[in-house]
Protein backbone atom coordinates (compact mmCIF):
# COMPACT_ATOMS: atom_id res chain seq x y z
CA UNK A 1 168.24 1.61 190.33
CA UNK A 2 166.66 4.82 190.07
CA UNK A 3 167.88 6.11 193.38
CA UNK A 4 171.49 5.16 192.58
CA UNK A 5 170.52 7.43 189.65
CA UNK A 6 169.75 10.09 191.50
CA UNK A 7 172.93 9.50 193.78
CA UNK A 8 175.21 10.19 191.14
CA UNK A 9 173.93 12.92 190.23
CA UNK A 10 173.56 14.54 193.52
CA UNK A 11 177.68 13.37 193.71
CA UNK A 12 178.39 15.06 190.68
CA UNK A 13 177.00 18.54 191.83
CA UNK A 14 178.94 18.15 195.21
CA UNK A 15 182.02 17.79 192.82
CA UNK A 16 180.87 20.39 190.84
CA UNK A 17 184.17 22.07 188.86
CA UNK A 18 185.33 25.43 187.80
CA UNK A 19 182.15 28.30 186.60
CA UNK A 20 182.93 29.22 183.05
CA UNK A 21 181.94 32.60 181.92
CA UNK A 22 177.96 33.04 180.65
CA UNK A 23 175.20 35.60 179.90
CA UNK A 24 173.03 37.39 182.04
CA UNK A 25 169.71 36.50 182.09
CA UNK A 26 170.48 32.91 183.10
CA UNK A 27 170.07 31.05 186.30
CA UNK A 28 173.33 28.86 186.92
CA UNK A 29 173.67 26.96 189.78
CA UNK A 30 176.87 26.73 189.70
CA UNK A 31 177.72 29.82 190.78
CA UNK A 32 176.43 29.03 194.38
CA UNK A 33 180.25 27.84 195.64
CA UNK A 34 179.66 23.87 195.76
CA UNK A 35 183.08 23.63 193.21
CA UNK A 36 185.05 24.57 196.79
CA UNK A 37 183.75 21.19 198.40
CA UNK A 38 186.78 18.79 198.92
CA UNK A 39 186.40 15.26 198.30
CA UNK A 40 186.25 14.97 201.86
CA UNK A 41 182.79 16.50 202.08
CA UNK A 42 181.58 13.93 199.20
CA UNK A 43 182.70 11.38 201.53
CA UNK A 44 180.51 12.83 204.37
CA UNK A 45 177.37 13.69 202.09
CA UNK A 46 177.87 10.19 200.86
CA UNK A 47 177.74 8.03 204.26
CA UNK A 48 175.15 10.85 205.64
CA UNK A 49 172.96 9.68 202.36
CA UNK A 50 174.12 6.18 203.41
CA UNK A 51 172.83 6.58 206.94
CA UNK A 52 169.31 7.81 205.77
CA UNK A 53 168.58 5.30 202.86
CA UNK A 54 164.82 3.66 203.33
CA UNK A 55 164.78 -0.33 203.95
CA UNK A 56 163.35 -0.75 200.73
CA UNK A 57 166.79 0.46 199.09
CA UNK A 58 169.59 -1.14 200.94
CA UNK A 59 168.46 -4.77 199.81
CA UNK A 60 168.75 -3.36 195.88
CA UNK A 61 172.33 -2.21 196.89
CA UNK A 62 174.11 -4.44 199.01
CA UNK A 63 175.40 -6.09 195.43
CA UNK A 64 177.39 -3.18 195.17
CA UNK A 65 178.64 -2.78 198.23
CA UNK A 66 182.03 -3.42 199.50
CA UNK A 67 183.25 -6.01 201.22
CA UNK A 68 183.50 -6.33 205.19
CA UNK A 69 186.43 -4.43 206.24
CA UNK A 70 187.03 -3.20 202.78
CA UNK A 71 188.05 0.75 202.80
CA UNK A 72 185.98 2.85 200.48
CA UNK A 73 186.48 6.96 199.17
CA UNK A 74 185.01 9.76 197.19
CA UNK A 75 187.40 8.72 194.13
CA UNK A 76 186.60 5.36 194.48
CA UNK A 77 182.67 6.07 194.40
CA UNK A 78 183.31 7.86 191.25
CA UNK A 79 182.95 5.57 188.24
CA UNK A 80 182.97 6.37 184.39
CA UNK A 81 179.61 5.62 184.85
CA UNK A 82 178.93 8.83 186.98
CA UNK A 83 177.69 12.24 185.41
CA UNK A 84 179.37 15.42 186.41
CA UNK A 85 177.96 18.65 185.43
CA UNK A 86 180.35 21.52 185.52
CA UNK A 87 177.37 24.19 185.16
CA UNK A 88 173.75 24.42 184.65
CA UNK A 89 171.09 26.75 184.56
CA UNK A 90 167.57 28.07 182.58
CA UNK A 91 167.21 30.80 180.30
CA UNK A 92 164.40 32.19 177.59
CA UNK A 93 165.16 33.52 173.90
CA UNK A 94 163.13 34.92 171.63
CA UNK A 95 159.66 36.50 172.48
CA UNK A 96 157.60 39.39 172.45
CA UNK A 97 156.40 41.63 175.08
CA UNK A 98 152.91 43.16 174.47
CA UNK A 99 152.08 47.12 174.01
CA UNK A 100 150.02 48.08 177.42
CA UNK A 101 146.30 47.40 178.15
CA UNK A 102 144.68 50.52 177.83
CA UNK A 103 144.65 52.57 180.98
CA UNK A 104 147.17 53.92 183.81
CA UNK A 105 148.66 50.52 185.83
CA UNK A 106 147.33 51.10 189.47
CA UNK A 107 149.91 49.85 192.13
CA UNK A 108 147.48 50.25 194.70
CA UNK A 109 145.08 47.51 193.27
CA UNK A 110 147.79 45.88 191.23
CA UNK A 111 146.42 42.01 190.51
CA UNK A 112 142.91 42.73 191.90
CA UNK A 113 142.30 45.14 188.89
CA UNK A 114 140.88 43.41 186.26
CA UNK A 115 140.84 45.47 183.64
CA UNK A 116 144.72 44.59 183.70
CA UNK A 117 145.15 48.59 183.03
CA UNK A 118 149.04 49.80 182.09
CA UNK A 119 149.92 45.89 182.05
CA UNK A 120 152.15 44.04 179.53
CA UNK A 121 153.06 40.42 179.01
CA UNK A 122 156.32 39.00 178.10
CA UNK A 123 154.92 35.98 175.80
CA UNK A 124 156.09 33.78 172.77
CA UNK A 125 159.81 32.61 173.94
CA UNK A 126 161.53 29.33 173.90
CA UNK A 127 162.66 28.30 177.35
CA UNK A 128 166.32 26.10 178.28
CA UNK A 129 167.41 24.16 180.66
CA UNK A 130 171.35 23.32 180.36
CA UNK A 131 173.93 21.54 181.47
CA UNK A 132 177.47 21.20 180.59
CA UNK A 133 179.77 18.29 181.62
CA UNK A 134 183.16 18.35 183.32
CA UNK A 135 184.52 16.57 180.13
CA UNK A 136 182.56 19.06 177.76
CA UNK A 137 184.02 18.57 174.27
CA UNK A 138 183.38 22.08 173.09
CA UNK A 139 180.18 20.66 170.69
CA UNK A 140 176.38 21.57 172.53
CA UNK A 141 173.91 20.16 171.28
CA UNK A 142 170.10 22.07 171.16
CA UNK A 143 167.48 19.46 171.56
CA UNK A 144 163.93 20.58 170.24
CA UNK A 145 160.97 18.18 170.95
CA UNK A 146 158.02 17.58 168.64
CA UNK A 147 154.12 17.75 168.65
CA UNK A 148 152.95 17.03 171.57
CA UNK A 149 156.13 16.70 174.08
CA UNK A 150 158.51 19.17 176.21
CA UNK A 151 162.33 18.95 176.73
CA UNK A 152 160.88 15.97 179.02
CA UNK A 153 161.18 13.50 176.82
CA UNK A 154 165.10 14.02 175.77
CA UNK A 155 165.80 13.90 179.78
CA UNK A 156 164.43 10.29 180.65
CA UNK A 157 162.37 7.02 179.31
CA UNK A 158 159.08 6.18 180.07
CA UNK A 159 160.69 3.26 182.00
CA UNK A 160 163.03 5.61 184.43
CA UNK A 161 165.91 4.80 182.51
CA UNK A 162 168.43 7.50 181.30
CA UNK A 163 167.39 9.79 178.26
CA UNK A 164 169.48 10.74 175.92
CA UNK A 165 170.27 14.28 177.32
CA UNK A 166 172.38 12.65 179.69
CA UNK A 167 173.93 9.92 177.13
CA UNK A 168 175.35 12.15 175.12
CA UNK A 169 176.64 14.38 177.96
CA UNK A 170 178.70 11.66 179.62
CA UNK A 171 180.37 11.78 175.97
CA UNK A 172 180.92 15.20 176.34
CA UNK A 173 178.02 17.19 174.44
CA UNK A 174 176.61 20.06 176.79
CA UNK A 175 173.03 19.51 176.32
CA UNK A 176 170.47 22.75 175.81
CA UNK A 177 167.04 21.44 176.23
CA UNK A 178 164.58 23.59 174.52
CA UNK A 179 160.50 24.42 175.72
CA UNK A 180 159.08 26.07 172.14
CA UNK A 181 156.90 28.62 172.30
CA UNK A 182 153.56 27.76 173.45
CA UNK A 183 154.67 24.90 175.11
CA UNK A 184 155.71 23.61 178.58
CA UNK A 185 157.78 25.98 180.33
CA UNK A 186 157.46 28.47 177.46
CA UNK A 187 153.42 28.55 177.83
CA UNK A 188 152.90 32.54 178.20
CA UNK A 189 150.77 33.69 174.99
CA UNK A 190 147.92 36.06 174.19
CA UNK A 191 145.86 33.35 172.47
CA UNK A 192 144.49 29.98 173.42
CA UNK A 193 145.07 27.67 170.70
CA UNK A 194 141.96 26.90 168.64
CA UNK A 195 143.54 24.37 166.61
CA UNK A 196 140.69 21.70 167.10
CA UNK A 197 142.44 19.29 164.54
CA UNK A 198 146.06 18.67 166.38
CA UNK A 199 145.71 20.71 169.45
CA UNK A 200 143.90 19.10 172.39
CA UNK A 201 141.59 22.09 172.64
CA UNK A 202 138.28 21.57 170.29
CA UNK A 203 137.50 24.88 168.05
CA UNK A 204 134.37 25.43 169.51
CA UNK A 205 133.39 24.44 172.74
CA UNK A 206 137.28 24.53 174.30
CA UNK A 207 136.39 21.25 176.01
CA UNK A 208 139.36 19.21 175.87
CA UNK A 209 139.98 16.42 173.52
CA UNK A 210 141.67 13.17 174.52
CA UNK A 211 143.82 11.62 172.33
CA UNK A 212 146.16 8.66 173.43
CA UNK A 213 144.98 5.62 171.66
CA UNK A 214 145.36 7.56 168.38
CA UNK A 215 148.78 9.17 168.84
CA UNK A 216 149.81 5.44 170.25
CA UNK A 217 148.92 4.36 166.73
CA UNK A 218 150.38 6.84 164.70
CA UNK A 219 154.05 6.80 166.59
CA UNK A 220 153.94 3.36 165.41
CA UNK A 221 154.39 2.12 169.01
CA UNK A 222 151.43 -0.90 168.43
CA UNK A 223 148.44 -1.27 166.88
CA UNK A 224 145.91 -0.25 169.87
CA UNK A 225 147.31 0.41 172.94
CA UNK A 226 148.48 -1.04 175.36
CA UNK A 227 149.75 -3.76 172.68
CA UNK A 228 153.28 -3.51 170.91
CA UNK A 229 154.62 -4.39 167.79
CA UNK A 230 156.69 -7.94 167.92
CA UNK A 231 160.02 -6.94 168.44
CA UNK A 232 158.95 -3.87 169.85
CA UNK A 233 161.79 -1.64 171.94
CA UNK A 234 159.31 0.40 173.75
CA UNK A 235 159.33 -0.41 177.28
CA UNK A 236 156.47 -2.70 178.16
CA UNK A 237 154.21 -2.60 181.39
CA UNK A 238 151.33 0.05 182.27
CA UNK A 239 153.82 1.69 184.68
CA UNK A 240 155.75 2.55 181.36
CA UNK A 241 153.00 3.25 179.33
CA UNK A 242 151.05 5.85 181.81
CA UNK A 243 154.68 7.46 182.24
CA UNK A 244 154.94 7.79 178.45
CA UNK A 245 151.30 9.67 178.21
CA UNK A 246 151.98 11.89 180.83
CA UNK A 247 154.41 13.20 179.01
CA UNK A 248 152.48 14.49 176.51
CA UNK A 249 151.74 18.42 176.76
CA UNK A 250 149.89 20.69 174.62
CA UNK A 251 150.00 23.77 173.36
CA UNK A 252 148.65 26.75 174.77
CA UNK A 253 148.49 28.81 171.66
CA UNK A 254 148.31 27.92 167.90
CA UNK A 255 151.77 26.52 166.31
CA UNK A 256 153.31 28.78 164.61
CA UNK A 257 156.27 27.60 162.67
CA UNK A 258 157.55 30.64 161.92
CA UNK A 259 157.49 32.00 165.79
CA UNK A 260 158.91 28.75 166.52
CA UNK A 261 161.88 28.96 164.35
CA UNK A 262 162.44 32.66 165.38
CA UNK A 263 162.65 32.10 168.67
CA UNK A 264 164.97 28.92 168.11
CA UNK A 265 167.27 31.22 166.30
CA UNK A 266 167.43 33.35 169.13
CA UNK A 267 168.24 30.22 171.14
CA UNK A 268 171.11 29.10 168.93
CA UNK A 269 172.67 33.10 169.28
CA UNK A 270 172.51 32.21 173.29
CA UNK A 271 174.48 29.44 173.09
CA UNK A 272 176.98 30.43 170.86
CA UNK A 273 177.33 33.99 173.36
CA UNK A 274 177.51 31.47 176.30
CA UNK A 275 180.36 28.62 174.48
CA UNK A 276 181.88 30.37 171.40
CA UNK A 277 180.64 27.30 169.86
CA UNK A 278 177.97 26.91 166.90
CA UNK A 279 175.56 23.43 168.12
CA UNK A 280 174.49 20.45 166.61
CA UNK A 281 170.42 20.92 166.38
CA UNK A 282 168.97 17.84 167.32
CA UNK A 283 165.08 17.76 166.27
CA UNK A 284 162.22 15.51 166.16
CA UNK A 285 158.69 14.94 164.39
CA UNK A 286 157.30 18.52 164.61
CA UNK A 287 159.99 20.11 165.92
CA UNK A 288 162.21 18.79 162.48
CA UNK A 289 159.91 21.13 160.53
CA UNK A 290 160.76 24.19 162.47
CA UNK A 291 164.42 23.15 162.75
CA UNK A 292 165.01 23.23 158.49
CA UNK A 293 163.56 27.62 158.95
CA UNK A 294 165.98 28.29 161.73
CA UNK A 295 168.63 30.63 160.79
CA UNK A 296 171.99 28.85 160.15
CA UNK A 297 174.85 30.76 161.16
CA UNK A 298 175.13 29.27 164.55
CA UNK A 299 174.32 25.70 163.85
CA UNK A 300 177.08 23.03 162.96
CA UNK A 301 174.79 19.70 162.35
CA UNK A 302 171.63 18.93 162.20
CA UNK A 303 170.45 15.30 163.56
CA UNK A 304 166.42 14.65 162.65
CA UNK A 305 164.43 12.24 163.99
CA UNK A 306 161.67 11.32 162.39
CA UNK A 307 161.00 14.35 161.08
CA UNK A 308 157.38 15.51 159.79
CA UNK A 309 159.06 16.53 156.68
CA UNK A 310 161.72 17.66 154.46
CA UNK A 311 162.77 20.88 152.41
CA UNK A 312 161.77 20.62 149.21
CA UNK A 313 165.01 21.04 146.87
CA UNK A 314 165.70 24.46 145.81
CA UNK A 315 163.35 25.61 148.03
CA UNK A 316 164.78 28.62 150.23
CA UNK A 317 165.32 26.19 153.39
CA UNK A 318 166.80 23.32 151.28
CA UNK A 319 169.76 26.63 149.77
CA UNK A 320 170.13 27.86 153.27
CA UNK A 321 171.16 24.33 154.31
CA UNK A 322 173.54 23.98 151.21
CA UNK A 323 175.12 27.29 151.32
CA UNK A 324 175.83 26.72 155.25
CA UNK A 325 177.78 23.68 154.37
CA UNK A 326 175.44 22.07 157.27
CA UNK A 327 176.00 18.14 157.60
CA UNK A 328 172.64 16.40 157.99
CA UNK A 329 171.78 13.29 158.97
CA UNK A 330 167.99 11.69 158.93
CA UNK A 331 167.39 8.77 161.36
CA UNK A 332 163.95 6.45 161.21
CA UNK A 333 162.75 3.68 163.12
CA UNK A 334 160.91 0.42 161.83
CA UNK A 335 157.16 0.00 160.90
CA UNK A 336 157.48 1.64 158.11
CA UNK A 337 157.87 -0.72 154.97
CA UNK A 338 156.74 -3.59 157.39
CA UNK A 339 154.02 -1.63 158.97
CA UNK A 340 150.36 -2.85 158.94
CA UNK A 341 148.65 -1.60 155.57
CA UNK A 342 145.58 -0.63 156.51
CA UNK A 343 146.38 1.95 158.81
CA UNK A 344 146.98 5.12 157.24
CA UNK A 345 149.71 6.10 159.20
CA UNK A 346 151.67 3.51 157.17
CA UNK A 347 151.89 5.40 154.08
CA UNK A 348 152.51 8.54 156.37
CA UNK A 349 155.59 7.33 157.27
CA UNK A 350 156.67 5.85 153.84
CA UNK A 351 155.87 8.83 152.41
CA UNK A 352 157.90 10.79 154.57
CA UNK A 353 160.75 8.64 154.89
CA UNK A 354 160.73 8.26 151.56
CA UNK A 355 160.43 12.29 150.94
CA UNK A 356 164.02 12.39 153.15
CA UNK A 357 165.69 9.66 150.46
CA UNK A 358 164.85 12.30 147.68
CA UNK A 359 166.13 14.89 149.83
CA UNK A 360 169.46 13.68 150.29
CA UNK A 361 170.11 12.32 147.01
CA UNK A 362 169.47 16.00 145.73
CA UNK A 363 171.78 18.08 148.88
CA UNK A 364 174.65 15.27 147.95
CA UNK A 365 174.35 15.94 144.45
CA UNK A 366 174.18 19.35 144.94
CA UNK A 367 177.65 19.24 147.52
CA UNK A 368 176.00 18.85 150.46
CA UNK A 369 175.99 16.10 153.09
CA UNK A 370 172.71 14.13 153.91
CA UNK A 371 172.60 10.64 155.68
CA UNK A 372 169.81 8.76 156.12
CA UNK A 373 169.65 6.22 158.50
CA UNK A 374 166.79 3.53 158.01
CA UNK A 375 167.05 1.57 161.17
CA UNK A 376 166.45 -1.97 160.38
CA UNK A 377 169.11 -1.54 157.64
CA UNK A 378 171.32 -0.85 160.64
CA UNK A 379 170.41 -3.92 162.17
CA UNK A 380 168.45 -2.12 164.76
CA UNK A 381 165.17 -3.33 164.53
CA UNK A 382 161.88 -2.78 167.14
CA UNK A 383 161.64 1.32 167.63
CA UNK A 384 159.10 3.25 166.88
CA UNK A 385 158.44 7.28 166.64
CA UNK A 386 160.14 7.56 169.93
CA UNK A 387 163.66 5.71 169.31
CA UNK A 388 165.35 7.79 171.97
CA UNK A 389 163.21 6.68 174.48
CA UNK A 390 163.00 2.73 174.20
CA UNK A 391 165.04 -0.04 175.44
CA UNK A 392 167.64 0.34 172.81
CA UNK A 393 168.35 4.36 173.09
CA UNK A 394 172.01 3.66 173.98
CA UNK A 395 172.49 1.72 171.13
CA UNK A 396 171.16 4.34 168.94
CA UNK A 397 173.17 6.91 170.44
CA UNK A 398 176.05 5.42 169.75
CA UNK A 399 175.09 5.13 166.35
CA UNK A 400 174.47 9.18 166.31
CA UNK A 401 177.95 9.93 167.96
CA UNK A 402 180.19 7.48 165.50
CA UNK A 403 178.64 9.90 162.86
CA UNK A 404 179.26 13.02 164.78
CA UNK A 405 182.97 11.92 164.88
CA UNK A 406 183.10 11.28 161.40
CA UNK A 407 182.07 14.85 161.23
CA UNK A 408 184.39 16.18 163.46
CA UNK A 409 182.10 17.24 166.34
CA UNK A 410 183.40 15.18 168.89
């Protein structure tokens, strides 16, 4: 399954349709003249791919094959099941660059100098990767990770399946996947973190501090791993689980919510140069916090998952919000009320869940618009911290996009 994954992708770009107009300082690969393939050349790249497929492959897709005899094209390859990106591409936003080390910069010893004399660093940016479908709807979304993840985690599951990057482009949401500062692809800083507390870097001694049994526990995923919660969603099997930590990444400098948010606003500008659109900001856990300081005037929605926290009302983010007219919706999962009670993480989570009730009941009352969703009131019942990642991520979508047409941003 995961190859045919990769096939239709690898289709799509072949297929790739018209460039639309962008900034600068991005890399788009769809400028490279793959739009003025013919269908005939999918049908050659297909049975070339066809030709080369390992043993191991062919067994998995003879189902889907056609019958003896049976005539086959580009057009009839192409399901509603198939992905096609129009354009995509990286960028950075935000950042600093640092005043020169001391000294005259030496050309003729450039690297080997280390004194670093004359040398500056461009440091503290968010870093995107994009895409935007062939059926793009003229709503991006900006997805911003939390503690302890990259963009990674939006793009896939822990069991291969697809993430939800790529569910909500095949309804027509160009996805911007965001690296914060500090983090992942956006690592350059002047300042290894020293946060020994949630940083995976001890204070003192810089040795590095494990954590996966305890973040296991407090993302409500089971008890002690590798053991779920009955009912669970999370995809079971070690193959899963070691998938799932490897995803985590940490930061290379100190968070710094108010960098964060800085640079996201700078992130949010770039999009709306590149689409003339404002985005729906789609956060989670950590990255919820930042998401209620970033400036407003380019965002349309706000989706939060699971966020850390919410603004406290008539605090300065909670009368941004409000005075943006910015539609907000709040999603949790379950193991939360029925949660085990002497963990602490428990009340964590009923605290903060609770916190986002209060929250809404004071934007609504105030003329705002606040949603939200408890999960197992839904009906949807088994996900943990990580809803867009487990079995039932399509389902939850879903959920997310009949609200997102109720809002117009469709």
């Amino acid at each position: 399954m995961k190859r045919k994954h990769i096939t239709a992708i690898l289709l799509a770009g072949v297929m790739t349709v018209s460039v639309l107009a962008g900034c600068g300082n991005q890399t788009d690969t769809a400028q490279s003249g793959v739009e003025e393939n013919t269908a005939q050349d999918t049908s050659e790249d297909m049975e070339q791919e066809e030709n080369t497929a390992p043993a191991e492959d062919t067994e998995q897709e003879k189902n889907t094959a056609p019958a003896e005899g049976e005539e086959t094209s580009a057009s009839d390859a192409i399901s509603s099941d198939v992905l096609m990106i129009a354009r995509q591409g990286m960028f950075s936003s935000g950042g600093t660059v640092t005043e020169p080390v001391e000294g005259d910069y030496d050309p003729t010893t450039n690297w080997m100098d280390i004194t670093r004399a004359g040398n500056t660093a461009h440091v503290d940016h968010a870093n995107v990767f994009y895409q935007i479908p062939a059926n793009d709807n003229g709503n991006p979304i900006v997805y911003l990770h939390g503690y302890g993840q990259s963009r990674m985690g939006w793009m896939t599951t822990p069991d291969g399946r697809e993430g939800w990057s790529d569910l909500f482009l095949k309804k027509g949401y160009a996805a911007f996947l965001v690296d914060q500062p500090r983090r992942g692809e956006a690592g350059a800083t002047v300042s290894m973190t020293m946060d020994g507390f949630l940083d995976t870097w001890a204070e003192d001694s810089k040795d590095y501090k494990p954590g996966d049994q305890a973040w296991y526990t407090h993302f409500r995923i089971g008890r002690v791993a590798p053991e779920r919660y009955e009912g669970s969603q999370f995809p079971e099997g070690d193959e899963a689980q070691d998938q799932f930590f490897r995803q985590m990444t940490p930061n290379t400098g100190n968070f710094d919510q108010t960098l964060d948010a800085a640079a996201l606003g700078a992130v949010m500008e770039d999009v709306y140069e590149m689409t003339g659109n404002k985005a729906i900001f789609v956060t989670h856990s950590q990255g919820g916090a930042v998401g209620w300081d970033v400036p407003v005037e380019n965002i349309s929605a706000i989706v939060a998952i699971e966020p850390g926290g919410t603004p406290q009302p008539g605090s300065e983010q909670y009368q941004r919000l409000l005075e943006a007219d910015i539609p907000i919706t709040i999603y949790f999962g379950d193991y939360i009320d029925n949660g085990p009670e002497d963990i602490m993480s428990t009340g964590f989570w009923q605290a903060v869940r609770d916190g986002a009730v209060q929250f809404a009941e004071s934007y609504n009352a105030d003329g705002g618009d606040c949603t939200v969703v408890y999960l197992p009131d839904e009906g949807i019942t088994g996900n943990s911290h990580f809803m867009f990642q487990e079995m039932n991520n399509d389902v939850i979508a879903d959920h997310i996009a009949a609200w997102l047409e109720s809002k117009g941003l469709n």
